[in-house]
PDB file of N, CA and C in Angstrom:
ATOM      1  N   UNK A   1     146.204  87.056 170.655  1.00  0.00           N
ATOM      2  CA  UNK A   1     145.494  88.067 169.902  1.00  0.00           C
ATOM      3  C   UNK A   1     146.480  89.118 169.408  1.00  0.00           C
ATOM      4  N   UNK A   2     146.301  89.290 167.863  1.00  0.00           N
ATOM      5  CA  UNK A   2     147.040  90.505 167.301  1.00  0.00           C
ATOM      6  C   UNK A   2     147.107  91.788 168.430  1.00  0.00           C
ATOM      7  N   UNK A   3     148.307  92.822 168.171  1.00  0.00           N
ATOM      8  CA  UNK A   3     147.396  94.317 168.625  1.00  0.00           C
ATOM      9  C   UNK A   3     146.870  94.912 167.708  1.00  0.00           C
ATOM     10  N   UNK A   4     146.189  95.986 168.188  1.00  0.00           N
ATOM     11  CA  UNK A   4     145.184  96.478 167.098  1.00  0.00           C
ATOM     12  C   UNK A   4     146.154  98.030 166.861  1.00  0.00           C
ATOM     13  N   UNK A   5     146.197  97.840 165.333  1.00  0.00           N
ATOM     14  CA  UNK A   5     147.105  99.752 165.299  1.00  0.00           C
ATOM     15  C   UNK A   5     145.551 100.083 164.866  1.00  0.00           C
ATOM     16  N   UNK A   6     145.853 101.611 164.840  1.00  0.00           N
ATOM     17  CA  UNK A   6     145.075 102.667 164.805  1.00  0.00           C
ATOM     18  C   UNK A   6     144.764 102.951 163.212  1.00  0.00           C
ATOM     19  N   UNK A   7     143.530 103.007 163.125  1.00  0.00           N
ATOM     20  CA  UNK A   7     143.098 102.994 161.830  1.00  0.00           C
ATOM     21  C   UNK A   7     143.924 104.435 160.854  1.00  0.00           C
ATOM     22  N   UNK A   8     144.604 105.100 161.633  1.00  0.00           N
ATOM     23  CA  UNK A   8     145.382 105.814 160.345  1.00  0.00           C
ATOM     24  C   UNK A   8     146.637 105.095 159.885  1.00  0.00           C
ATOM     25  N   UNK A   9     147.173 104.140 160.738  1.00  0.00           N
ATOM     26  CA  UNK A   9     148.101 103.275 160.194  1.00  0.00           C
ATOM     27  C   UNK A   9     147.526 102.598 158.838  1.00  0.00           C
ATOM     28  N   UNK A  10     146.534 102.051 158.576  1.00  0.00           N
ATOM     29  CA  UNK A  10     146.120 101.695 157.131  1.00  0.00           C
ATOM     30  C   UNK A  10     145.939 102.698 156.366  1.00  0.00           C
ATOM     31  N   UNK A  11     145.348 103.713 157.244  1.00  0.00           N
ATOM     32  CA  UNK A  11     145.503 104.562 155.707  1.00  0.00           C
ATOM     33  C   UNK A  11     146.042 104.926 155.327  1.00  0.00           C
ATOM     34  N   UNK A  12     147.230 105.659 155.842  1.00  0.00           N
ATOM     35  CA  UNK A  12     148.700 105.753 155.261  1.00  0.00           C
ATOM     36  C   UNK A  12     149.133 104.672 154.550  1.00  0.00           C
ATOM     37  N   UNK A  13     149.211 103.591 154.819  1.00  0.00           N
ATOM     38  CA  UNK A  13     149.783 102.282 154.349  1.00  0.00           C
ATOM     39  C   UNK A  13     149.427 102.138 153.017  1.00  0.00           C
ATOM     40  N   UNK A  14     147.943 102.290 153.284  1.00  0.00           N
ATOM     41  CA  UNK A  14     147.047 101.072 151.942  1.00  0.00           C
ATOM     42  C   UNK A  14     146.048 102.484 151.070  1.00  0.00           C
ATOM     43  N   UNK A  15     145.962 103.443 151.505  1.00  0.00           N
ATOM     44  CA  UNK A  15     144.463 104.373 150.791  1.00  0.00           C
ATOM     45  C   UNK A  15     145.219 105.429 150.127  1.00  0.00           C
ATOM     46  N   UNK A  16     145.038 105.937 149.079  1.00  0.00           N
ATOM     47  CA  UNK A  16     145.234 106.733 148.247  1.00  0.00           C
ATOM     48  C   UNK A  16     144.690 107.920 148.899  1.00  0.00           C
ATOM     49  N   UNK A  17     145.650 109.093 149.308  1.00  0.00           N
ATOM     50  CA  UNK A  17     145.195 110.503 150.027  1.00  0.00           C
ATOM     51  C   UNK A  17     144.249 111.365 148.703  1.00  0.00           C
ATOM     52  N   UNK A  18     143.229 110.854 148.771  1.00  0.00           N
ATOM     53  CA  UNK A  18     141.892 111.989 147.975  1.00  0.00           C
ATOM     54  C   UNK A  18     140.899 111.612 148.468  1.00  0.00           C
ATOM     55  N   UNK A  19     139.806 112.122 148.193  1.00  0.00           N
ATOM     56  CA  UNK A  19     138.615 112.360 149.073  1.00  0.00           C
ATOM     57  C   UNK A  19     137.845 111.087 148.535  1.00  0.00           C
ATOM     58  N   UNK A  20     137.085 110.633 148.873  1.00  0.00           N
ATOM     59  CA  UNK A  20     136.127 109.247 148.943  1.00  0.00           C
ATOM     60  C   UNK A  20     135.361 109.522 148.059  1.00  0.00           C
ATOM     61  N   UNK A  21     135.070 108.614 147.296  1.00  0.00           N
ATOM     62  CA  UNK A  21     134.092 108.397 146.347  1.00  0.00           C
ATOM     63  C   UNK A  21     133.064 107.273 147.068  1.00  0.00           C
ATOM     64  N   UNK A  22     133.008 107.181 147.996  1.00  0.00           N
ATOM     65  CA  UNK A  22     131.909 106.591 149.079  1.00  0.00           C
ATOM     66  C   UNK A  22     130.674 107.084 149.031  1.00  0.00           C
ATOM     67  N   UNK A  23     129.207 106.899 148.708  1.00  0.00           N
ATOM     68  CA  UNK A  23     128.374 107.351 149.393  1.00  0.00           C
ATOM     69  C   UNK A  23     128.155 107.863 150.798  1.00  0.00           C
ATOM     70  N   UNK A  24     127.609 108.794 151.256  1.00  0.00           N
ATOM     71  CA  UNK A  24     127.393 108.412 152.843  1.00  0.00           C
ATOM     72  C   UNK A  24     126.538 107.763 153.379  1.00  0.00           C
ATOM     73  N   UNK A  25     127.311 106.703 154.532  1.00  0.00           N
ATOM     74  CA  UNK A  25     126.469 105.889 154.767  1.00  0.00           C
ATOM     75  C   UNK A  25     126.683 104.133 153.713  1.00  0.00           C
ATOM     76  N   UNK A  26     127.315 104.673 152.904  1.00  0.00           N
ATOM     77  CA  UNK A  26     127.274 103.211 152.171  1.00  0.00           C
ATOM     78  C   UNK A  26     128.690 102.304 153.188  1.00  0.00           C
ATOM     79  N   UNK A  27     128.483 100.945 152.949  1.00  0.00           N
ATOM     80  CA  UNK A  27     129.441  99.414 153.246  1.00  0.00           C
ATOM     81  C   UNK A  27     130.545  99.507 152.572  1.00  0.00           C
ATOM     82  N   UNK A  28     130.547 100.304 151.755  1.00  0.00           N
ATOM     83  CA  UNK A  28     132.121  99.881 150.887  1.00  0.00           C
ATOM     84  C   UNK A  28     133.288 100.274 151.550  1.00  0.00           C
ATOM     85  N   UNK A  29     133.025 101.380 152.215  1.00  0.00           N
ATOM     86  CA  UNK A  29     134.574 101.794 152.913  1.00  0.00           C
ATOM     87  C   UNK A  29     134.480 100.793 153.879  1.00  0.00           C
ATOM     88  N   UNK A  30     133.840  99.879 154.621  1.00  0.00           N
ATOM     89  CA  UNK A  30     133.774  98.587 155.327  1.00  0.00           C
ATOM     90  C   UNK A  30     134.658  97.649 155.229  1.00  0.00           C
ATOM     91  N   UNK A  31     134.151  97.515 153.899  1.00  0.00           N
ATOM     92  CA  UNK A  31     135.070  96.279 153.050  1.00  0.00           C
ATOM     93  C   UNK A  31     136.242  96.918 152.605  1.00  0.00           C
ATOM     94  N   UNK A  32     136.506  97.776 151.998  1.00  0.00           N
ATOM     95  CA  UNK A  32     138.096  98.190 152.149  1.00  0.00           C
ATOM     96  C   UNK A  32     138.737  98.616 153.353  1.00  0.00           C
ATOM     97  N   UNK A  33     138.350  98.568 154.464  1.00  0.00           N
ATOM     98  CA  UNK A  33     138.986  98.625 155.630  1.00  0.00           C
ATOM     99  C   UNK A  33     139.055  97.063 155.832  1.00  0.00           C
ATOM    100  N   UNK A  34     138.244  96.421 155.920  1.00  0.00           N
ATOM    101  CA  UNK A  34     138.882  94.596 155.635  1.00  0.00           C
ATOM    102  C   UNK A  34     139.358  93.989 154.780  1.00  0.00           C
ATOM    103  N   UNK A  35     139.891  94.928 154.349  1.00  0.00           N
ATOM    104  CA  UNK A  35     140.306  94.424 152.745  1.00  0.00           C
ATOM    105  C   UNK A  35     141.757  94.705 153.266  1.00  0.00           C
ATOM    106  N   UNK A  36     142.209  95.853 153.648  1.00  0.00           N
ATOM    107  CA  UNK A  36     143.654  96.479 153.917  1.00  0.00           C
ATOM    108  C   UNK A  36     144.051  95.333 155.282  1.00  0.00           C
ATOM    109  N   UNK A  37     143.329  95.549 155.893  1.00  0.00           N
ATOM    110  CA  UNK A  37     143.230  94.778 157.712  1.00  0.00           C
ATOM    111  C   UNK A  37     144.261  93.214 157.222  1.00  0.00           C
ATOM    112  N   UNK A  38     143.322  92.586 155.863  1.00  0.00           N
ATOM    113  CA  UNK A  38     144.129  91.360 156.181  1.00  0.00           C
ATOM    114  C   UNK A  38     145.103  91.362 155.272  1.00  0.00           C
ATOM    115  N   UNK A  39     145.190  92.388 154.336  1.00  0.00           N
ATOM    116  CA  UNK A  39     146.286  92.436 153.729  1.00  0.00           C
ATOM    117  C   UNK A  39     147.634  92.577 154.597  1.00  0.00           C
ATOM    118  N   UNK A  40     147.529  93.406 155.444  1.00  0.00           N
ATOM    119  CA  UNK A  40     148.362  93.851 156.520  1.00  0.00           C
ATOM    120  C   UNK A  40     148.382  92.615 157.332  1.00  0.00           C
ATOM    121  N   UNK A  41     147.685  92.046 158.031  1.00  0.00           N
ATOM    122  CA  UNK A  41     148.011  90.822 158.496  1.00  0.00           C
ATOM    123  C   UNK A  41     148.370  89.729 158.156  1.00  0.00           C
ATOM    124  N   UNK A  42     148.030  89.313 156.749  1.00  0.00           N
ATOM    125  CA  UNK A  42     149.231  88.110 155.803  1.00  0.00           C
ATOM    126  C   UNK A  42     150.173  88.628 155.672  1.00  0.00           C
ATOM    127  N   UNK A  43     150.610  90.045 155.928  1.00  0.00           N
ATOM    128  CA  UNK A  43     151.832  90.454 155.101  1.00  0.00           C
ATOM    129  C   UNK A  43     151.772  90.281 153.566  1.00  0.00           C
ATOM    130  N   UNK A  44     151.152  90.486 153.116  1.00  0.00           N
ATOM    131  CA  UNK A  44     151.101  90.212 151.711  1.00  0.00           C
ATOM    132  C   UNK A  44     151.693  91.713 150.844  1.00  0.00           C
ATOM    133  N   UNK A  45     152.798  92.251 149.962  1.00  0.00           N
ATOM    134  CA  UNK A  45     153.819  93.169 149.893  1.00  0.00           C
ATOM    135  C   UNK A  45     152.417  93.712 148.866  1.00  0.00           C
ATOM    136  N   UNK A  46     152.484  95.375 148.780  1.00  0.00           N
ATOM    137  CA  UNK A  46     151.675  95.750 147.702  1.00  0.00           C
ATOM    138  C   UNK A  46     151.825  95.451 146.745  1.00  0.00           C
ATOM    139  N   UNK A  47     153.137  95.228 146.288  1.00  0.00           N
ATOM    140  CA  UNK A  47     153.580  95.273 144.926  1.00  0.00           C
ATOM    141  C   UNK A  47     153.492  94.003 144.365  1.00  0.00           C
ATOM    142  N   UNK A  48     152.951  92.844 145.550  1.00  0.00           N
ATOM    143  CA  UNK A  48     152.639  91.415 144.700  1.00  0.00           C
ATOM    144  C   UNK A  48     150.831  91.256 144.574  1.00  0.00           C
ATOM    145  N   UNK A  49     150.050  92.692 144.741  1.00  0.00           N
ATOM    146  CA  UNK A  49     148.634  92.468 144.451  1.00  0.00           C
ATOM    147  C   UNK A  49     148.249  93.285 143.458  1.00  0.00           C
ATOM    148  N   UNK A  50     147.272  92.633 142.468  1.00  0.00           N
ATOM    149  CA  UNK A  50     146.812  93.596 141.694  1.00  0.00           C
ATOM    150  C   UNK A  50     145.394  93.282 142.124  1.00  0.00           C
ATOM    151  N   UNK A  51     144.291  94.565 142.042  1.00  0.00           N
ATOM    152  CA  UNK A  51     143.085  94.362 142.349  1.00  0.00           C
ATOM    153  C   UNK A  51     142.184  94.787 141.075  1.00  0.00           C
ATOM    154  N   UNK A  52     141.370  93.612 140.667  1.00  0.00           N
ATOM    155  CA  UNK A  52     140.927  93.660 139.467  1.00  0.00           C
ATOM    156  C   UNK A  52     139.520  93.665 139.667  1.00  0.00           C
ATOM    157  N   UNK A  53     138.825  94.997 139.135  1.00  0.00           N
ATOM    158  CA  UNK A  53     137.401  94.780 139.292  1.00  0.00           C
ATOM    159  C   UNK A  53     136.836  94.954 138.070  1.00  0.00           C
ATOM    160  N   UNK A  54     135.114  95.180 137.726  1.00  0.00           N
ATOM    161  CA  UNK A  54     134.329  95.085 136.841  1.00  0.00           C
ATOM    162  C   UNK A  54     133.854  96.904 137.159  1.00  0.00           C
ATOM    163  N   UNK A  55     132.685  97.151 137.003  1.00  0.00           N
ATOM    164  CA  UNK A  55     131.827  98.091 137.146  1.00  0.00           C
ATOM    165  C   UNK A  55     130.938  98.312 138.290  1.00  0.00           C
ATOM    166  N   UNK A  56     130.406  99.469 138.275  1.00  0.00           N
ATOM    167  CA  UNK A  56     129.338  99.184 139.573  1.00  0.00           C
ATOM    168  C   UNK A  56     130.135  99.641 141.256  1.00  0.00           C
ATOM    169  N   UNK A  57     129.231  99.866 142.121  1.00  0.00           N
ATOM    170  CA  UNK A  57     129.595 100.539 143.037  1.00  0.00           C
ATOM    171  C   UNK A  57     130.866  99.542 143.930  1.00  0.00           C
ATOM    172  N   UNK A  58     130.709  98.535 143.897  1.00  0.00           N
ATOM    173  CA  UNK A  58     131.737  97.567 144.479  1.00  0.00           C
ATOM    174  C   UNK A  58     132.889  97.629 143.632  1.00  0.00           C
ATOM    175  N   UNK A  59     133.035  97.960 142.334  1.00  0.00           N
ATOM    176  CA  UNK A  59     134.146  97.853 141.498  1.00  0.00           C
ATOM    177  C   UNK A  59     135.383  99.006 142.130  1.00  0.00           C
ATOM    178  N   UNK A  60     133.969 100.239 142.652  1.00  0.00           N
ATOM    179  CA  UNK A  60     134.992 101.067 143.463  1.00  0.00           C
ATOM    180  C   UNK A  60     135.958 101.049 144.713  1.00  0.00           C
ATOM    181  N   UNK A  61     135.543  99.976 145.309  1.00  0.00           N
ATOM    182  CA  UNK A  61     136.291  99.690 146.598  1.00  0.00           C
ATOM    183  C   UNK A  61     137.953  99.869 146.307  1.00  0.00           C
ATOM    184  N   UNK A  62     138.249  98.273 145.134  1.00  0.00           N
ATOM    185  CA  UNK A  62     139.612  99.471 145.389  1.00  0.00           C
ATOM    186  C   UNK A  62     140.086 100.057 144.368  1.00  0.00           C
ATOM    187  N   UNK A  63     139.167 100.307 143.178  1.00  0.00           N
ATOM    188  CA  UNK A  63     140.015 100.707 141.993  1.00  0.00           C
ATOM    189  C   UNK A  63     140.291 102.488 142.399  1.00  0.00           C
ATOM    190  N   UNK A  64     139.967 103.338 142.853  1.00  0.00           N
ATOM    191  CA  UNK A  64     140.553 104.883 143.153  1.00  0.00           C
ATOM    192  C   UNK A  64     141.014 104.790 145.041  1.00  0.00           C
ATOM    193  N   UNK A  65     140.872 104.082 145.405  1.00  0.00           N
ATOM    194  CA  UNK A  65     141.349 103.971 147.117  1.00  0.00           C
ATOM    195  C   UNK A  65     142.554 102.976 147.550  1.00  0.00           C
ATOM    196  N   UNK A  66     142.301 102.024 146.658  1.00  0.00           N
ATOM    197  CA  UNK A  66     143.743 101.313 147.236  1.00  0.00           C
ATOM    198  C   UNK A  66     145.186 101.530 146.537  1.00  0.00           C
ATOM    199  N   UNK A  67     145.781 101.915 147.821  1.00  0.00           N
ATOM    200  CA  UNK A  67     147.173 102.480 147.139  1.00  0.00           C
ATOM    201  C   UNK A  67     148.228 101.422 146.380  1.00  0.00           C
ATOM    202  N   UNK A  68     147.456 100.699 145.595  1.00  0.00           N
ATOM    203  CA  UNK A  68     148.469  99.504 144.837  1.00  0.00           C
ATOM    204  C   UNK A  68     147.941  99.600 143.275  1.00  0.00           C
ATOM    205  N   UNK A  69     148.221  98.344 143.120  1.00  0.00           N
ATOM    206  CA  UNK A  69     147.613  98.257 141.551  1.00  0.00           C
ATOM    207  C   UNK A  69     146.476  98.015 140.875  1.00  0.00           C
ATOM    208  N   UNK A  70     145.531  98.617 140.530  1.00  0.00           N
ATOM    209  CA  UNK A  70     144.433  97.961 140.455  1.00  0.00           C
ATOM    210  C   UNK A  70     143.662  98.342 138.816  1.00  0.00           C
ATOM    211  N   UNK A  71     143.130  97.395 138.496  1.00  0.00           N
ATOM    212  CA  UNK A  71     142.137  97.703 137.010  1.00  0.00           C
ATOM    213  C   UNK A  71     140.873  97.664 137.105  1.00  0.00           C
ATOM    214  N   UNK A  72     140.723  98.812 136.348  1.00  0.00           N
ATOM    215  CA  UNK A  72     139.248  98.900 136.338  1.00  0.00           C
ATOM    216  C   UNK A  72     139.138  98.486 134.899  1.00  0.00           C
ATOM    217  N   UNK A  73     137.811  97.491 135.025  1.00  0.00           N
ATOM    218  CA  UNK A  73     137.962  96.524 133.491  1.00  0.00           C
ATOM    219  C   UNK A  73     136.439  96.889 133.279  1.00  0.00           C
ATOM    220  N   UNK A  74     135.940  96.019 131.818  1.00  0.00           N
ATOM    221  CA  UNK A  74     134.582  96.132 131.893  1.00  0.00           C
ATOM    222  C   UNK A  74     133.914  95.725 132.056  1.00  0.00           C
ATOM    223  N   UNK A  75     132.801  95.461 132.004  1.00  0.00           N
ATOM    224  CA  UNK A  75     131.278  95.162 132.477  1.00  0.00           C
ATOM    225  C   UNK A  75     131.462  93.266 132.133  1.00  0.00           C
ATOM    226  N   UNK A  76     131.584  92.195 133.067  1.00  0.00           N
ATOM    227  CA  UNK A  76     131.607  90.939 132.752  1.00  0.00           C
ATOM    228  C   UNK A  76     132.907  90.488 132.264  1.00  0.00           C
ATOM    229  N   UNK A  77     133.795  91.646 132.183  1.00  0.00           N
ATOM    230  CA  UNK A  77     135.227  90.819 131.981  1.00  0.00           C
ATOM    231  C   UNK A  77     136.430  91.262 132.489  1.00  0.00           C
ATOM    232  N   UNK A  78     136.178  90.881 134.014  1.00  0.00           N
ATOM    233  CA  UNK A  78     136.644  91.076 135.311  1.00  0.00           C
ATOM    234  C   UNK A  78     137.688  89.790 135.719  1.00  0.00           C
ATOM    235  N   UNK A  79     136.948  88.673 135.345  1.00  0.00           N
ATOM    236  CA  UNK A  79     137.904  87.277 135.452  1.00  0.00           C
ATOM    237  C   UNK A  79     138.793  87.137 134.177  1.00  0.00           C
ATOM    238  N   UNK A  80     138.455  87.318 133.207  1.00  0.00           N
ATOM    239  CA  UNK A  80     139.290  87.476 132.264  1.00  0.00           C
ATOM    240  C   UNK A  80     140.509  88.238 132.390  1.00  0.00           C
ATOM    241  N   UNK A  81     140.293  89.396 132.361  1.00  0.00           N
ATOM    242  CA  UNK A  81     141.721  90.361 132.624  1.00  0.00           C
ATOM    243  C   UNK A  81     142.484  89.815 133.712  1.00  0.00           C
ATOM    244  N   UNK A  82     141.743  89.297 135.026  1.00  0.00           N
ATOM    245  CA  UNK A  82     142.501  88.832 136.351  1.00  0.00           C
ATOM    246  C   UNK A  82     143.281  87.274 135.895  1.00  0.00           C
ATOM    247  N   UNK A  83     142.762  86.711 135.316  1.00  0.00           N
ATOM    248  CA  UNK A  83     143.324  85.496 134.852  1.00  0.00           C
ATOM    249  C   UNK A  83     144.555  85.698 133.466  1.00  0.00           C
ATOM    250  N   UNK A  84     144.403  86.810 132.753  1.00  0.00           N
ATOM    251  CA  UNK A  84     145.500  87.284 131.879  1.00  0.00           C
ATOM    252  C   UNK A  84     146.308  87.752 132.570  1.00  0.00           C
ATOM    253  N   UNK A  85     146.730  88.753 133.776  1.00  0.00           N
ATOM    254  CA  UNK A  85     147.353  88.970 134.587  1.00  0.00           C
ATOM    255  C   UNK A  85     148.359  88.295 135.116  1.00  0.00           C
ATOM    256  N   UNK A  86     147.534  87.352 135.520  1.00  0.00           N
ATOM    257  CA  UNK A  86     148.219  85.956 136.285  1.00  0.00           C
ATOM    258  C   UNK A  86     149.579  85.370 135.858  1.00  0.00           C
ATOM    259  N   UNK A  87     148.587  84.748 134.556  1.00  0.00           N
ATOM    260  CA  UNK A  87     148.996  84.278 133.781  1.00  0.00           C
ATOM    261  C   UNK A  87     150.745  84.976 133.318  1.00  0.00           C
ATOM    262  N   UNK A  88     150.636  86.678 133.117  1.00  0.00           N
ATOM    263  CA  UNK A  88     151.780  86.657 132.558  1.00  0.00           C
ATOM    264  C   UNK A  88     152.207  87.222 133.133  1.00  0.00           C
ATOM    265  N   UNK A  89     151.916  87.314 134.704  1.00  0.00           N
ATOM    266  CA  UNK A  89     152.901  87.380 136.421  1.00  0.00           C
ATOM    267  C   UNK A  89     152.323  86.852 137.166  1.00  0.00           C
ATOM    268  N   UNK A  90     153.104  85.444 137.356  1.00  0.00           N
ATOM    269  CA  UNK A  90     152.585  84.417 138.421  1.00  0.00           C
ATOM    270  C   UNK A  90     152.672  84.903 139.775  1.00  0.00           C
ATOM    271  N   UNK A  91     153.682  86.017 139.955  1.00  0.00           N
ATOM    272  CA  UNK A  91     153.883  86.466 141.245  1.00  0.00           C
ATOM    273  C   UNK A  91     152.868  87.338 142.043  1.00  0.00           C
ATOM    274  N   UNK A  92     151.981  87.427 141.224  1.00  0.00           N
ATOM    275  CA  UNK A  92     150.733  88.213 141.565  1.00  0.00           C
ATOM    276  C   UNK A  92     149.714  87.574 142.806  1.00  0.00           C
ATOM    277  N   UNK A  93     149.126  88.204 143.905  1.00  0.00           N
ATOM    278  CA  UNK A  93     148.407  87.236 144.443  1.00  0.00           C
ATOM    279  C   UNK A  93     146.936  88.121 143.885  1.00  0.00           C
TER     280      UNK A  93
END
């Protein structure tokens, strides 16, 4: 079994220092705490992820919180931009 660091180790690591655009009470800071968790555990380097979302309250998870690269695209053309990306940096995960 992994050890477990202390949840300010991710946030230093992985969260952008400003205040949450979270509801209170909402799942999303959930999922970006499992979102960072296994990033940190593949080792996967920031600088080889870009996080590409659409609109809508999930789009926020990591487009203003995760301390890497991320696009906020529009409404239904979320795979598109992520697949143009790719495309012209394969090194991207």
């Amino acid at each position: 079994m992994m050890p477990v660091k202390p949840l300010r180790y991710y946030r230093d690591k992985y969260i952008r220092n400003q205040p949450s655009a979270f509801c209170i009470g909402c799942g999303d800071g959930t999922i970006l705490n499992c979102f960072v968790r296994a990033i940190d555990e593949l080792e996967i380097p920031v600088d080889k992820i870009l996080c590409v979302s659409g609109i809508g309250c999930a789009a926020w998870i990591p487009s203003p919180n995760f301390n890497g690269d991320t696009l906020h695209t529009t409404h239904g053309r979320a795979l598109a931009f992520a697949t143009g990306a790719k495309a012209f940096n394969g090194d991207l995960t």
